[in-house]
Structures are given as structure tokens and as C-alpha cells.
C-alpha atoms as a PDB file:
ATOM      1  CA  UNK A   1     -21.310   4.794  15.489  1.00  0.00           C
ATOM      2  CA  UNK A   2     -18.980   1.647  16.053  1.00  0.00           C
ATOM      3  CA  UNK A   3     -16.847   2.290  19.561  1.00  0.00           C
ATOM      4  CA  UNK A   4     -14.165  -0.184  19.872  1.00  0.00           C
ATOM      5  CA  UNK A   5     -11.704  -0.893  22.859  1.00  0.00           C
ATOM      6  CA  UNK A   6      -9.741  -3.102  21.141  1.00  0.00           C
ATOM      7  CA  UNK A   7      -9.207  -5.619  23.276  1.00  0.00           C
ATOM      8  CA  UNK A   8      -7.738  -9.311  22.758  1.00  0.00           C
ATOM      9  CA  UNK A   9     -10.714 -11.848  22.440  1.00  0.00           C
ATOM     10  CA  UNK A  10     -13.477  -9.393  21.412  1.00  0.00           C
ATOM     11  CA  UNK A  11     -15.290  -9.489  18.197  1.00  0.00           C
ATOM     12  CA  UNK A  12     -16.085  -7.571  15.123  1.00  0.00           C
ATOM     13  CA  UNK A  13     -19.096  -8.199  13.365  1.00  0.00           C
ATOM     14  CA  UNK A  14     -20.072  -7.538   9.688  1.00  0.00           C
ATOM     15  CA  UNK A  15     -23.883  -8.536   9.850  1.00  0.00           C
ATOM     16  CA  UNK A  16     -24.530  -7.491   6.139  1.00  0.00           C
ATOM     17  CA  UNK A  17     -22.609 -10.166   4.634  1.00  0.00           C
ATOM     18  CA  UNK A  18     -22.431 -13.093   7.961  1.00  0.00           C
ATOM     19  CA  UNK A  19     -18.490 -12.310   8.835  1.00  0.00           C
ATOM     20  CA  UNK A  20     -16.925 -11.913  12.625  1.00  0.00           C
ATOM     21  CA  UNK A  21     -13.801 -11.152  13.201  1.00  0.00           C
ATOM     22  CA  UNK A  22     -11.832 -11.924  16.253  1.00  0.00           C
ATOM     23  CA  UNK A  23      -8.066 -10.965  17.251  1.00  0.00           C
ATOM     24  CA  UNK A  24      -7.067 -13.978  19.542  1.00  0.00           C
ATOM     25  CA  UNK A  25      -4.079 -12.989  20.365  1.00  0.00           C
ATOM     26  CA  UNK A  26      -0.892 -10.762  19.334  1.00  0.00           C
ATOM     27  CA  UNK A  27       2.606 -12.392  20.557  1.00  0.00           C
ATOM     28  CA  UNK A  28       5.793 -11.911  19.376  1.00  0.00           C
ATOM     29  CA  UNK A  29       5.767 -11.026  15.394  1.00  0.00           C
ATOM     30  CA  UNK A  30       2.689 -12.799  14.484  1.00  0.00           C
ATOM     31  CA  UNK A  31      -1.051 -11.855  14.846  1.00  0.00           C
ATOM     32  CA  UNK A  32      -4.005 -14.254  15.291  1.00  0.00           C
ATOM     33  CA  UNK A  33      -7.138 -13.774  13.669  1.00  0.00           C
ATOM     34  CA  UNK A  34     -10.039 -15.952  14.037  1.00  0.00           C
ATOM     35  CA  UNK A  35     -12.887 -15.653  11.194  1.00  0.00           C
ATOM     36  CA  UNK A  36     -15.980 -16.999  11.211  1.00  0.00           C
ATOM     37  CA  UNK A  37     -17.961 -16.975   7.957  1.00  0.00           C
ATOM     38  CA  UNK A  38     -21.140 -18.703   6.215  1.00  0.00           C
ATOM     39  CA  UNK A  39     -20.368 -21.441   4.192  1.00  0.00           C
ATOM     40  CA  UNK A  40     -20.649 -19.949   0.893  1.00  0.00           C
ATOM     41  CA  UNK A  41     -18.584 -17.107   2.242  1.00  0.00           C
ATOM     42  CA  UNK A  42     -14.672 -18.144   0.576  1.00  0.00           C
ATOM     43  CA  UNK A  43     -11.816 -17.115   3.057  1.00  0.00           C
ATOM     44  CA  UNK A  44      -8.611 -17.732   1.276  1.00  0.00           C
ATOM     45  CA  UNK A  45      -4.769 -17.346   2.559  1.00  0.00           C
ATOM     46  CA  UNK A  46      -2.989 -15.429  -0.235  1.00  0.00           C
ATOM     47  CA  UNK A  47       0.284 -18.029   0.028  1.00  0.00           C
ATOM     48  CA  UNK A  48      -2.347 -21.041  -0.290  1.00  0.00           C
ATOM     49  CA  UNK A  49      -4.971 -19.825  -3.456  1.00  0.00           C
ATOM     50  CA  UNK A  50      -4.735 -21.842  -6.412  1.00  0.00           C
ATOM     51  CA  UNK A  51      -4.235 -20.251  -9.530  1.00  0.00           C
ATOM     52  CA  UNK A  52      -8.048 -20.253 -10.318  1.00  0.00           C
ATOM     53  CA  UNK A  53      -8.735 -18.282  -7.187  1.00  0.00           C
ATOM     54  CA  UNK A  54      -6.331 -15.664  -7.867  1.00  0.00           C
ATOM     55  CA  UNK A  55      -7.490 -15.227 -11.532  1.00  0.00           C
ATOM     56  CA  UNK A  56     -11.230 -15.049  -9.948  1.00  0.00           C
ATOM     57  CA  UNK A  57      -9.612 -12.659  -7.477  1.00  0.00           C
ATOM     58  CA  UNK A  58      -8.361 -10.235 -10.328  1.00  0.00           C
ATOM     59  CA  UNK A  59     -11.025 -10.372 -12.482  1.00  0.00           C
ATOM     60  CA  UNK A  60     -13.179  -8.932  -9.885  1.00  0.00           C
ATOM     61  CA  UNK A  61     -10.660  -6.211  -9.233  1.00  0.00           C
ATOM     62  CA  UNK A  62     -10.359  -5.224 -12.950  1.00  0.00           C
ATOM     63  CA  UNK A  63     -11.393  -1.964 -13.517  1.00  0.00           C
ATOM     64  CA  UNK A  64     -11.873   0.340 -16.339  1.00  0.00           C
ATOM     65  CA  UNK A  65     -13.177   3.659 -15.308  1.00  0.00           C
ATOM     66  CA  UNK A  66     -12.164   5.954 -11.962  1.00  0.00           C
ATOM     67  CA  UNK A  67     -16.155   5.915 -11.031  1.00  0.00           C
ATOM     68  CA  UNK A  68     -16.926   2.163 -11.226  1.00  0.00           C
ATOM     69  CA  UNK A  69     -17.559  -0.227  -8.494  1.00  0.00           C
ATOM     70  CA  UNK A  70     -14.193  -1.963  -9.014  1.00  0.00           C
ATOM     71  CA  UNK A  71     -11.925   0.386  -8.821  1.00  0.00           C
ATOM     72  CA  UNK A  72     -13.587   1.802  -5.366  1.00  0.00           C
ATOM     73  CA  UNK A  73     -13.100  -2.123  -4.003  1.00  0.00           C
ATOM     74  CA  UNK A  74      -9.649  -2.370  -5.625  1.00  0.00           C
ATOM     75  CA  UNK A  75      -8.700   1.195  -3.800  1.00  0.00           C
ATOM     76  CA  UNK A  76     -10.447  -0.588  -0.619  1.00  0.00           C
ATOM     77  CA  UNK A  77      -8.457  -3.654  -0.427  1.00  0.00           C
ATOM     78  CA  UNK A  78      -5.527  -1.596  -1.208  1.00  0.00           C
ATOM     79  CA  UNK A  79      -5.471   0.305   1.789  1.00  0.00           C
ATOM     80  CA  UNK A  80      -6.657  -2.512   4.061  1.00  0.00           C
ATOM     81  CA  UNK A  81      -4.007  -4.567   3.138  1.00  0.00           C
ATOM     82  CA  UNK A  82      -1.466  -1.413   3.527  1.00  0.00           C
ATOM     83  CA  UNK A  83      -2.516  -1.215   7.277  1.00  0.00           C
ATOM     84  CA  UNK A  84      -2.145  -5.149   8.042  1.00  0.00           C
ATOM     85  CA  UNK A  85       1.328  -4.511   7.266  1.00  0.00           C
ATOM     86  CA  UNK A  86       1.716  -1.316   9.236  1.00  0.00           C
ATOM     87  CA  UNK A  87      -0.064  -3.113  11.952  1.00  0.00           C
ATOM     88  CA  UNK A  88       2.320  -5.779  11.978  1.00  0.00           C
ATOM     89  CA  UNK A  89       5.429  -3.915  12.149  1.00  0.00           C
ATOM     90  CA  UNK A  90       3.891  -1.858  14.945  1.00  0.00           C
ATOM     91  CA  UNK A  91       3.024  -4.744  16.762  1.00  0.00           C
ATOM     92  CA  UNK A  92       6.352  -5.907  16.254  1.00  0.00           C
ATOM     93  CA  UNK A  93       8.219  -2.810  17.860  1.00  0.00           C
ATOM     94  CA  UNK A  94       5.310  -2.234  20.637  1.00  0.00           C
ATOM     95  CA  UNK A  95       3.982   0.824  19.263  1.00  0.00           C
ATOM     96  CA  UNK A  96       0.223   0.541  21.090  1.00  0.00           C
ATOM     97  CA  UNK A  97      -1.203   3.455  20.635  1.00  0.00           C
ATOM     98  CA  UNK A  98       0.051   3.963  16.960  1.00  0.00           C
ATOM     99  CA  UNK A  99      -1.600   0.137  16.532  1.00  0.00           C
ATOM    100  CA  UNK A 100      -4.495   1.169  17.981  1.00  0.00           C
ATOM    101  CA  UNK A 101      -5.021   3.981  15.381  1.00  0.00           C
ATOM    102  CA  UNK A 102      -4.239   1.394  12.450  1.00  0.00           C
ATOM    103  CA  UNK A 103      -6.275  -1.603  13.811  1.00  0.00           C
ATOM    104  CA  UNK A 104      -9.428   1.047  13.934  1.00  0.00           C
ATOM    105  CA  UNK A 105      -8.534   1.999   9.722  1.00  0.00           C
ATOM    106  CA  UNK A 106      -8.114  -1.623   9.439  1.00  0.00           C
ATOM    107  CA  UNK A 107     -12.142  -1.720  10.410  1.00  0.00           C
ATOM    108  CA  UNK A 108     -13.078   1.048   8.918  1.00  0.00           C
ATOM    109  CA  UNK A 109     -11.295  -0.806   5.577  1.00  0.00           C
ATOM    110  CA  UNK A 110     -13.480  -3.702   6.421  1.00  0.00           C
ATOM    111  CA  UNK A 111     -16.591  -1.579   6.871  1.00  0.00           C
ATOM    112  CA  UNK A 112     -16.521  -0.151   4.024  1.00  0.00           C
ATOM    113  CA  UNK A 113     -16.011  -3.317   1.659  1.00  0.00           C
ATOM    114  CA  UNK A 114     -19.438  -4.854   3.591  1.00  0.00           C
ATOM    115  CA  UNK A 115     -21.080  -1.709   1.976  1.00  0.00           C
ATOM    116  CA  UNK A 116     -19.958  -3.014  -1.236  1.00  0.00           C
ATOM    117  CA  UNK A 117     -21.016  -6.805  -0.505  1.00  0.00           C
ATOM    118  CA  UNK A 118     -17.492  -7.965  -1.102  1.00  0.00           C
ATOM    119  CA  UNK A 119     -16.930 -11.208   0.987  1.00  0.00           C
ATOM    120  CA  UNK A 120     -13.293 -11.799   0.213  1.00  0.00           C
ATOM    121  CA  UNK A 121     -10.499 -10.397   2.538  1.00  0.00           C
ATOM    122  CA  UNK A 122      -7.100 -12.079   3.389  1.00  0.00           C
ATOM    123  CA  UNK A 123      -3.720 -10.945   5.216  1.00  0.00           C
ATOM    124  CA  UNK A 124      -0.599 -12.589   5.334  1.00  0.00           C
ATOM    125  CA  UNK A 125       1.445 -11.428   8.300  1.00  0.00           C
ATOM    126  CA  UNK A 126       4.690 -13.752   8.424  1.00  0.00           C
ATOM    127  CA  UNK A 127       7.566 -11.989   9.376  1.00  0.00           C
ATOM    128  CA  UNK A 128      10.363 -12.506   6.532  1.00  0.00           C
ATOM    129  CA  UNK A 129      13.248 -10.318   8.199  1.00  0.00           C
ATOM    130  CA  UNK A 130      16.570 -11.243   7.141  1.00  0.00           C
ATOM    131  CA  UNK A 131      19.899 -10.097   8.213  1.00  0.00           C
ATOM    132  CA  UNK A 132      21.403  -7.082   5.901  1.00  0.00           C
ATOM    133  CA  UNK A 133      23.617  -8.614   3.563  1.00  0.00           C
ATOM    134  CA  UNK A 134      24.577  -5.652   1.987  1.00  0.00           C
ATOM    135  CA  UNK A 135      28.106  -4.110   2.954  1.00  0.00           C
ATOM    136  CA  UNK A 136      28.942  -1.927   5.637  1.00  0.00           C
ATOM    137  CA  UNK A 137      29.448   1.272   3.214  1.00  0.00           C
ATOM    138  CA  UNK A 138      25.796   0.321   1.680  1.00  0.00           C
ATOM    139  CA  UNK A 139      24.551   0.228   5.198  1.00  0.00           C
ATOM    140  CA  UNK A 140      25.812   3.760   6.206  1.00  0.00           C
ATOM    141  CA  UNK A 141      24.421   5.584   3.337  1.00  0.00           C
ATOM    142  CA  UNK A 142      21.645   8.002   3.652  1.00  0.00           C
ATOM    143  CA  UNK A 143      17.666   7.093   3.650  1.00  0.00           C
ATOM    144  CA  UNK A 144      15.976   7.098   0.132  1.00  0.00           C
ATOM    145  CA  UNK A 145      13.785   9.657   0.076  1.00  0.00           C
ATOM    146  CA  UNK A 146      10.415   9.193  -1.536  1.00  0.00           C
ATOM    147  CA  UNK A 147       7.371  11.262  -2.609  1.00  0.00           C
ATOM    148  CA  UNK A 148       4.145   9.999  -2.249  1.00  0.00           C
ATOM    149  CA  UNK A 149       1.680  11.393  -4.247  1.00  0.00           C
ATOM    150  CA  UNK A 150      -2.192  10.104  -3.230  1.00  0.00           C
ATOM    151  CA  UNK A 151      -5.495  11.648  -3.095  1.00  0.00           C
ATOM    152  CA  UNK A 152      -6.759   8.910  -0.526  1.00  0.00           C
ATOM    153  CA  UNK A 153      -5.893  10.598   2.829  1.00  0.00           C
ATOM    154  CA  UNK A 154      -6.667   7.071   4.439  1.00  0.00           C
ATOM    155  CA  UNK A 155      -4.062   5.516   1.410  1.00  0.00           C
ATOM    156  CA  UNK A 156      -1.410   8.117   2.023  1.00  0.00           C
ATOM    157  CA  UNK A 157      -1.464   7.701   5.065  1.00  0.00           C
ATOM    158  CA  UNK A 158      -0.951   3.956   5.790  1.00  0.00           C
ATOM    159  CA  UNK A 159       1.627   3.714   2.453  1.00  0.00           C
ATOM    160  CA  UNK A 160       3.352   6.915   3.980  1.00  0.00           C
ATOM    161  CA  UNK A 161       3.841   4.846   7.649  1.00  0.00           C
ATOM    162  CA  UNK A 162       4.552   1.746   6.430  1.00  0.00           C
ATOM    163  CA  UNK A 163       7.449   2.717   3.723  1.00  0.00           C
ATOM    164  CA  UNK A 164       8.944   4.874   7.020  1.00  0.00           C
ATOM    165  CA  UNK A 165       9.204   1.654   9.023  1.00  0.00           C
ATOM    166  CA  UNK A 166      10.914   0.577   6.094  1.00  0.00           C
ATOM    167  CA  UNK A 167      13.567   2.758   6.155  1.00  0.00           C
ATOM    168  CA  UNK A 168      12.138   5.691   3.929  1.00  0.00           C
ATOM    169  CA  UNK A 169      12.168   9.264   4.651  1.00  0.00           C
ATOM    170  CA  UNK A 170       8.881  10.090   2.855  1.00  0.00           C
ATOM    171  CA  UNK A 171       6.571  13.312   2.297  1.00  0.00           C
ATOM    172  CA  UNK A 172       3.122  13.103   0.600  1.00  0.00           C
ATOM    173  CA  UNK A 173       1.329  15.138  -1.633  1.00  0.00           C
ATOM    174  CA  UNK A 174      -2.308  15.701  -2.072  1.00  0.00           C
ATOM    175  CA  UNK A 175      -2.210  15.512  -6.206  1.00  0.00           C
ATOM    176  CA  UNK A 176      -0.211  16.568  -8.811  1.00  0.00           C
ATOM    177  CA  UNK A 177      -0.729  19.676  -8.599  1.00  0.00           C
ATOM    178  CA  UNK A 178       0.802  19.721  -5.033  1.00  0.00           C
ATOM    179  CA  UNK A 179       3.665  17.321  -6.222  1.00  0.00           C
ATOM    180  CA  UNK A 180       5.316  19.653  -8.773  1.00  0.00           C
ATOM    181  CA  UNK A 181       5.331  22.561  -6.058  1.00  0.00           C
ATOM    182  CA  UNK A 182       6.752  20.134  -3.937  1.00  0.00           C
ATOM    183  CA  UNK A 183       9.418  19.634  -6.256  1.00  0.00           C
ATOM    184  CA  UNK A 184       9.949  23.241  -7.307  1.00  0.00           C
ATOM    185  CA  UNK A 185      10.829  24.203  -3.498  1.00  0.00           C
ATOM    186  CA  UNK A 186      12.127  21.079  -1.996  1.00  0.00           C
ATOM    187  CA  UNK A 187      15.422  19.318  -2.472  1.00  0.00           C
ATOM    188  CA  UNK A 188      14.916  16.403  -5.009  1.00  0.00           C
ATOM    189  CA  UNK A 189      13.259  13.301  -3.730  1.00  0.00           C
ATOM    190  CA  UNK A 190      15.164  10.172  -4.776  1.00  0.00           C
ATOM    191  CA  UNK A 191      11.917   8.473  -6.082  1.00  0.00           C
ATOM    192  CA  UNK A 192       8.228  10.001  -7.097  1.00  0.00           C
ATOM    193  CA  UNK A 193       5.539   7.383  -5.742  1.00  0.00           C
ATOM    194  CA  UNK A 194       2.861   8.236  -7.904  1.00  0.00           C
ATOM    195  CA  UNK A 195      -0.950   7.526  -8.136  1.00  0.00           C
ATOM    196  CA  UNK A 196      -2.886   7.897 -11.721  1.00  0.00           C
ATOM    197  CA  UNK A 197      -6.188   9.057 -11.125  1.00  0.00           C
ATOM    198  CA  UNK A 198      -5.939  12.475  -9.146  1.00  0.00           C
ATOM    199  CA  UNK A 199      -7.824  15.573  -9.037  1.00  0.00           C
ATOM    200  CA  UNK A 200      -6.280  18.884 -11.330  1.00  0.00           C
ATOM    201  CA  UNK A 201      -3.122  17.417 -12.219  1.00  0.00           C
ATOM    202  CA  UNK A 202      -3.773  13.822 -12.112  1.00  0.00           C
ATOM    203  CA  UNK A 203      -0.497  11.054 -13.194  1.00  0.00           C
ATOM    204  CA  UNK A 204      -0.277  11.168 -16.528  1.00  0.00           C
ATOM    205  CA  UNK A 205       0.180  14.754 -16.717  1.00  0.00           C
ATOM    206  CA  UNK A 206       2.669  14.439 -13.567  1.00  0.00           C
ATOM    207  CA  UNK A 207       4.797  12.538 -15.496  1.00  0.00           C
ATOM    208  CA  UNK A 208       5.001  14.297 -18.490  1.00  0.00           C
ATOM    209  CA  UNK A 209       5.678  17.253 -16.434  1.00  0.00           C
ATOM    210  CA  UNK A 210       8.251  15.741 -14.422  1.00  0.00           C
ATOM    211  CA  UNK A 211      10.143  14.343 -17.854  1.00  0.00           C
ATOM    212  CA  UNK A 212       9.788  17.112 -19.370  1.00  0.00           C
ATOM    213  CA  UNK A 213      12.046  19.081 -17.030  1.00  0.00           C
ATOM    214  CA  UNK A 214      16.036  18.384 -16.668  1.00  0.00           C
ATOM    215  CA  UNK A 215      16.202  19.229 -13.391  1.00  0.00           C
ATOM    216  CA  UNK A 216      14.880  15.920 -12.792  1.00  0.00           C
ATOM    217  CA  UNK A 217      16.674  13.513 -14.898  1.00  0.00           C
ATOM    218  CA  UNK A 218      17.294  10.345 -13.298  1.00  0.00           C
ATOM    219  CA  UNK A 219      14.675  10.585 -10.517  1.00  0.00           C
ATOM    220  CA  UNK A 220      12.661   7.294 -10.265  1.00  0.00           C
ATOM    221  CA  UNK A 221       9.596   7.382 -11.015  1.00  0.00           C
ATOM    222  CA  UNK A 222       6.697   4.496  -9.562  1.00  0.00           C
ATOM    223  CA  UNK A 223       3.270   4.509 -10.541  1.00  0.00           C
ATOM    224  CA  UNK A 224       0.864   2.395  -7.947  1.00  0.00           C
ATOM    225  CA  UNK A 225      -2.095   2.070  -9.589  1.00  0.00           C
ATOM    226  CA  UNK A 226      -5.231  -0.147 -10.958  1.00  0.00           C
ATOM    227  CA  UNK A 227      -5.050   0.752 -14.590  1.00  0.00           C
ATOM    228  CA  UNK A 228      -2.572  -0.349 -16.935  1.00  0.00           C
ATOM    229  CA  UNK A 229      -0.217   1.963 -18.504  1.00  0.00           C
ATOM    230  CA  UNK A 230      -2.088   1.056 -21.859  1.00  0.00           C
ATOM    231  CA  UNK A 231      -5.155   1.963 -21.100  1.00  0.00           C
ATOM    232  CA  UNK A 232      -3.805   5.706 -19.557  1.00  0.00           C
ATOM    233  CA  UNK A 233      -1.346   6.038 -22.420  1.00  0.00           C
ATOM    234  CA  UNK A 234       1.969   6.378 -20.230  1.00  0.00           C
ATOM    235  CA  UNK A 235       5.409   5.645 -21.492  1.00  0.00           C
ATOM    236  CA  UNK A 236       7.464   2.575 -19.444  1.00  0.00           C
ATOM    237  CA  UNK A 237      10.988   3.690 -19.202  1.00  0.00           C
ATOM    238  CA  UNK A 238      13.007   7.278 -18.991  1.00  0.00           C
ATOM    239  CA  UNK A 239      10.043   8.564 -21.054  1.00  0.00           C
ATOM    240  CA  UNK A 240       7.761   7.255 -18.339  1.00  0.00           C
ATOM    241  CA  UNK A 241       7.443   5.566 -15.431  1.00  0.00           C
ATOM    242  CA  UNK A 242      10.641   3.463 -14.210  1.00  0.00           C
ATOM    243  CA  UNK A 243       8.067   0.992 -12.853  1.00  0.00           C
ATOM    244  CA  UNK A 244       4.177   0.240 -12.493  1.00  0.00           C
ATOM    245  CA  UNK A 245       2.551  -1.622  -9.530  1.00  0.00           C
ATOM    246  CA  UNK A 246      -1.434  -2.586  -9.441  1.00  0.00           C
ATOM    247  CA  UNK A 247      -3.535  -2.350  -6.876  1.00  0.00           C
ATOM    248  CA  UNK A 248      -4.556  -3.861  -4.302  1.00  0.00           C
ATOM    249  CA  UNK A 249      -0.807  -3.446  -4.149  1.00  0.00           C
ATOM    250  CA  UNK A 250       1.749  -5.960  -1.875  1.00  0.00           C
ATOM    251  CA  UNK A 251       3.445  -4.051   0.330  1.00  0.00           C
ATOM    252  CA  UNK A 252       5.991  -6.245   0.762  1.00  0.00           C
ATOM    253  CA  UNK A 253       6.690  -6.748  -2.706  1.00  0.00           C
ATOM    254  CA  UNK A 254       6.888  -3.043  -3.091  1.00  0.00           C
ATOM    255  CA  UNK A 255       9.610  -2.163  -0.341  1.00  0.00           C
ATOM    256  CA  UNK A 256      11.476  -4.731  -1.926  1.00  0.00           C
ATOM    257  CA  UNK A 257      11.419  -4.088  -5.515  1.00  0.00           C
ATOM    258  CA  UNK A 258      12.019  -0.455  -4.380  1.00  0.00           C
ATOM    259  CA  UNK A 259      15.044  -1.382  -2.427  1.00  0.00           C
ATOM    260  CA  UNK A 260      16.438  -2.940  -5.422  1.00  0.00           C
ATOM    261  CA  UNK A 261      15.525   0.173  -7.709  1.00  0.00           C
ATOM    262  CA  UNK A 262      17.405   2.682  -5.720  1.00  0.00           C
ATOM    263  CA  UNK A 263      20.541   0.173  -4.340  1.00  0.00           C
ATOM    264  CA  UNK A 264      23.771   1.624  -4.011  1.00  0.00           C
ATOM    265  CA  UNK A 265      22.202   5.097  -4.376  1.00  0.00           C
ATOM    266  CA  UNK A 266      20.800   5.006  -0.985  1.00  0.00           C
ATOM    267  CA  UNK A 267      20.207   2.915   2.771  1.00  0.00           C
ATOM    268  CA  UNK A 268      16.392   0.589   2.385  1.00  0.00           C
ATOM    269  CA  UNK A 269      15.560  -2.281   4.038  1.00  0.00           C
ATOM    270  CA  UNK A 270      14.362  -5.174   1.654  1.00  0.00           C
ATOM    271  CA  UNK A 271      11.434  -6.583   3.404  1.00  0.00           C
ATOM    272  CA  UNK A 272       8.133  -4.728   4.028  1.00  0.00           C
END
């Protein structure tokens, strides 16, 4: 059992595959990390990688099947990456001892990709606020409200904080199964979040469920997930899903294109 205090200037180590990790310091919005790593080890910066590096990158994330290797390190780096973001924003607006809690799933994230041999991990954490530049009117209208539908408890979780910070009012759901009661009893969330592979009622049959049913026409529907809407068979569109994001998914990316989705219907910040 790993017992951490957390401190600035103490290490993490990852003896399986050479890596330590080292917060150096957390000031203002940015965070410090120092990494030390064998040679062969690659450490990249995601704004930095040449194009070859991300297309190495994503052909080791792609995926096929629910029970394959790659789609347990795709779901791995997903939620990793999730809580660097959370972290950040935590950090930002001196939240300790909800930090604390995401720096240890930030380990645990870590942890678990060593048990898989996977060597790559990076995190950008530049702050890209800008001022609102939508108009006062925009500004005073009511949160979006989201449904996040996840199996992960760790995913949920971190996607669930981080889209709050954000300006979202969100609840989760366990599957499908869970999100259609959900709907059935609740007032109508302003966009479904959903995740493909699920147990009893997994995405694909959420959607065609949830177009199926008038009561809710016009609600915006996401997927987040590793597989292509191909391979699963799902419909892009009103038929479908509004929009589809892979994982490991960019948070920041995702608040945004969100944001953009649901203007004028309701109040989001733009940045993640």
C-alpha cells in the first residue's frame, strides 16, 4: 500500500518501467513537474509532438474490442488526463483538500498504466482563461445542464468535477439503464454525455432509445468514446449523436466545443 503526504519536493516512483515523478512546486495557475526517465523512456509535451509522434501516439491507443489491452490504456489515459485538469483548476481556486483527493487518482492513474508497461504520459496545464465576450443577457442565463453517463466510477467522477468548474450543473449515471430512469423522473438535461461501452443498456441502445422518444427532441446528445461511430453502427446527426469525441479525450477541447453546442441556450464557460 502506497501512503502519500503529498508534499512539495517529494517523489513518486514507478520502478517497473524507471519513471519518478516530482511536484516542484505549485504557484499561481501553473504546476511544476519534474520527470526523470531512462533514456529510451520518450516524455513528450502534447503542444510540442511532431506529427509522427502523435500518429505513433494513436496508433497505440486504437482499439477494437471493449476487452483488449488498448482500450483499458486508452480508458487510463483518459481519466488521468481528466484529473490534471481538475487538479489545475483546484489549484487555481485553493481547493487543498479537494486537490489532495485528485493528485492521489492522478497516481493511482499512473499506477495503473506501469501495470500495463506504458511509458508515455504528458499534461499540459497552461491556463488559457479569457475574459467572457459574450453579452450580458448570454451571461445571466441559466447553467447547461448535462448528464453524464459512465461506468468508470474513477471517469465519472473526475469528468463530473471538472465540467462543474466549468460552469455545468451535471448528474451522472451508472449506465444506460440508469440514464433513461434518469430521464423518465427528472426534468430534461440540456445535453446527454454519453459513453458506448456500458453494462445492460450500453450507448448504442441509449441512443436509439433516447431518439426514439419525442419527449426528447432537440436534447444534445455527445458520445465520448474510443470507438468510432462506424465500427458501433451509430447515426451522426438528429438520428444520432450531435457529436463524437475519442478518448483519451481533451478536456479542454471538450468544454469548449460544448460551450459552442449549447450557446445562446444556456450560461458555459469556454475554456476547460
Amino acid at each position: 500500500m502506497l501512503v502519500l503526504s503529498r508534499r512539495i519536493g517529494e517523489k513518486l516512483l514507478f520502478p517497473t518501467i524507471g519513471v519518478t515523478l516530482e511536484v516542484l512546486n505549485a504557484k499561481g495557475n501553473t504546476v511544476r513537474l519534474g520527470i526523470q526517465a531512462p533514456e529510451h523512456v520518450r516524455i513528450l509535451r502534447g503542444e510540442l509532438a511532431e506529427e509522427e509522434d502523435m500518429a505513433y501516439i494513436s496508433s497505440m491507443l486504437t482499439g477494437k474490442t471493449r476487452g483488449d489491452k488498448a482500450h483499458l490504456i486508452r480508458n487510463q489515459l483518459h481519466a488521468a488526463t481528466i484529473a490534471i485538469h481538475l487538479l489545475r483548476k483546484q489549484l487555481e481556486r485553493g481547493m487543498v483538500e479537494e486537490a489532495d483527493r485528485t493528485f492521489q487518482k492522478i497516481v493511482e492513474q499512473f499506477q495503473a498504466l506501469e501495470q500495463e508497461a506504458v511509458a508515455e504520459c504528458s499534461a499540459r496545464l497552461a491556463d488559457r482563461r479569457a475574459p467572457d465576450p459574450r453579452p450580458a443577457e448570454q451571461q445571466n442565463q441559466r447553467s447547461c445542464r448535462a448528464l453524464l453517463v459512465e461506468d468508470d466510477r474513477n471517469e465519472c467522477e473526475l469528468l463530473a468535477g471538472l465540467l462543474r468548474m466549468s460552469g455545468f450543473q451535471v448528474d451522472t449515471s451508472g449506465d444506460g439503464a440508469d440514464a433513461l430512469d434518469y430521464l423518465s423522473t427528472h426534468e430534461r438535461p440540456d445535453v446527454l454525455l454519453l459513453d458506448m461501452f456500458m453494462p445492460r443498456c450500453d450507448g448504442p441502445k441509449t441512443v436509439e432509445a433516447v431518439r426514439g422518444n419525442p419527449q426528447y427532441a432537440g436534447m444534445k446528445v455527445i458520445a465520448i468514446s474510443g470507438t468510432s461511430p462506424e465500427l458501433l453502427g451509430v447515426a451522426t446527426g438528429p438520428k444520432g449523436v450531435d457529436r463524437w469525441f475519442p478518448k483519451p479525450l481533451d478536456p479542454e477541447t471538450l468544454v469548449r466545443e460544448l460551450s459552442h453546442e449549447m450557446e445562446g441556450k444556456c450560461r458555459c464557460r469556454t475554456s476547460a
